[in-house]
Protein backbone atom coordinates (compact mmCIF):
# COMPACT_ATOMS: atom_id res chain seq x y z
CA UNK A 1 0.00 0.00 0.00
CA UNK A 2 1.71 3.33 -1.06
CA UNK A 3 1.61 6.09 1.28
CA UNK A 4 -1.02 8.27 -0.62
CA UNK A 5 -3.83 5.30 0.00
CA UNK A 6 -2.91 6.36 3.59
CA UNK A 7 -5.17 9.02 3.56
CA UNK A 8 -8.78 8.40 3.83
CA UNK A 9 -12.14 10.17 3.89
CA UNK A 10 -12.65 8.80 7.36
CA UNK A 11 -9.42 10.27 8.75
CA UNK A 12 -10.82 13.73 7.75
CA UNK A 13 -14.34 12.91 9.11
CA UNK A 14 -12.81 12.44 12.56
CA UNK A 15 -10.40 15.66 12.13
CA UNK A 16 -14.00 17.29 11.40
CA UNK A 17 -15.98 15.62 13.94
CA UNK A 18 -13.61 16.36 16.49
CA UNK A 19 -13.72 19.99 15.32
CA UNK A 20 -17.47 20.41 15.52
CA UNK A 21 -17.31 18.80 18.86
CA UNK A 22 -15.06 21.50 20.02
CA UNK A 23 -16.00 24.65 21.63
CA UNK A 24 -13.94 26.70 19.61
CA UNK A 25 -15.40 29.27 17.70
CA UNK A 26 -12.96 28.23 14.93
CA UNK A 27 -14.51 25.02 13.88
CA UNK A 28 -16.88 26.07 11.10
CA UNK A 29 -14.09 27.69 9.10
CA UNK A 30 -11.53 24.36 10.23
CA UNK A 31 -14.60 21.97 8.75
CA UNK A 32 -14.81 24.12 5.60
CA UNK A 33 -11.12 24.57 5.18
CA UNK A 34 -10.49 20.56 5.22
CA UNK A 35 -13.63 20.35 2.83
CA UNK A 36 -12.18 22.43 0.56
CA UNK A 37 -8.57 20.35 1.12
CA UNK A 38 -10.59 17.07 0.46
CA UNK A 39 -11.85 18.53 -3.06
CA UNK A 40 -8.70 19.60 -3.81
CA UNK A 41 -6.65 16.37 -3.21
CA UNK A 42 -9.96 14.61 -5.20
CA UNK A 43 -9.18 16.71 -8.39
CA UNK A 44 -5.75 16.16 -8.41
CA UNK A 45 -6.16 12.51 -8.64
CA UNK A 46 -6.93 10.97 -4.67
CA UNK A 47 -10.32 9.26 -6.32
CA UNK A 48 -10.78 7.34 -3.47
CA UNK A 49 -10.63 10.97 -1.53
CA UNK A 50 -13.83 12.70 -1.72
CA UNK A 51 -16.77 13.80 0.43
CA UNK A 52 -19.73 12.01 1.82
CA UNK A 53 -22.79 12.09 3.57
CA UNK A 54 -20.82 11.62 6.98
CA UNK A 55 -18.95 14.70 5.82
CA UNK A 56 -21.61 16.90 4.53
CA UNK A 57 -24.09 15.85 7.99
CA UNK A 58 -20.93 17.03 10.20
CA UNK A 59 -20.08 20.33 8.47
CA UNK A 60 -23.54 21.15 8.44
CA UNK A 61 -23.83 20.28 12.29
CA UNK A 62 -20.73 21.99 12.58
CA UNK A 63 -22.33 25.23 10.83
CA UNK A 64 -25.65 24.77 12.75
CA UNK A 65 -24.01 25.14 16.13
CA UNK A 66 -22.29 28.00 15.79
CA UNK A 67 -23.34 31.55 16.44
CA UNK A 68 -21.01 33.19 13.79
CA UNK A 69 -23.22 35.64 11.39
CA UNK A 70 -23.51 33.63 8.34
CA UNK A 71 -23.25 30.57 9.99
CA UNK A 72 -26.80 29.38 8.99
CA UNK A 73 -27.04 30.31 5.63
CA UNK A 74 -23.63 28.66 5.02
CA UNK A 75 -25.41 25.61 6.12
CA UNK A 76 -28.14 25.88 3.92
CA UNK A 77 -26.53 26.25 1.42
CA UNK A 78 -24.36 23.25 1.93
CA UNK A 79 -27.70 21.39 2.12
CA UNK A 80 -28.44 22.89 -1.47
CA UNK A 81 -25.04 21.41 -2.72
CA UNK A 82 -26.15 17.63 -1.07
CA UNK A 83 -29.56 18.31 -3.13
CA UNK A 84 -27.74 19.28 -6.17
CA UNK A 85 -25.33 16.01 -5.81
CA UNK A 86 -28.27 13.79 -4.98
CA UNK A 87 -29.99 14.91 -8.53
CA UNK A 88 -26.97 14.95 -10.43
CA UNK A 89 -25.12 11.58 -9.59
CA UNK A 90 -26.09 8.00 -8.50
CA UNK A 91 -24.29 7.91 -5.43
CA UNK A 92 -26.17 7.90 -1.86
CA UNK A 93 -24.65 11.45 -1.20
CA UNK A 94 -28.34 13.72 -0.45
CA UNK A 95 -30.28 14.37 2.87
CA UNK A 96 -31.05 12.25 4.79
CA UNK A 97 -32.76 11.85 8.32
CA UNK A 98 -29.50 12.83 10.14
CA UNK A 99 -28.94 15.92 8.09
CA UNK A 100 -32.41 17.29 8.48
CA UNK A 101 -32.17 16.86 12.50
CA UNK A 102 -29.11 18.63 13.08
């Protein structure tokens, strides 16, 4: 196994999870920063590298829980770009019961 397999979608769910678990008022920008990390490494070739629902569910709780100004229109509109996905491709990336309940 090379070194690059290494790194897994489920390593950055936990680096996220333990972010919105935090206190700190830092952890929706931290949960959108390694999103944006994650898409990058996917585009550049990482297939097996990508978002999913575990992802999208945490930055949106992430988002929801905070008190920053913007904070719940940044989660809506990461529930737009699950609805989006969800229409556009055949994977089992949309809402689901989890997402709506955060």
């Amino acid at each position: 196994m090379e070194n690059d397999e290494l790194i897994k979608t489920e390593l950055y769910n936990a680096v996220m999870k333990a972010w919105s678990r935090s206190k700190d008022n830092r952890a929706p920008e931290q949960v959108l920063n390694l999103l944006q990390h994650m898409e990058g490494l996917n585009q550049e070739g990482y297939s097996h590298l990508k978002p999913d629902l575990f992802t999208y569910n945490t930055i949106i709780s992430t988002l929801s829980k905070s008190r920053k100004p913007g904070s719940a229109y940044k989660a809506e509109a990461m529930l737009d770009v699950m609805r989006k996905m969800a229409d556009e491709s055949d994977e089992n990336i949309g809402p689901d019961t989890i997402t709506y309940s955060r």
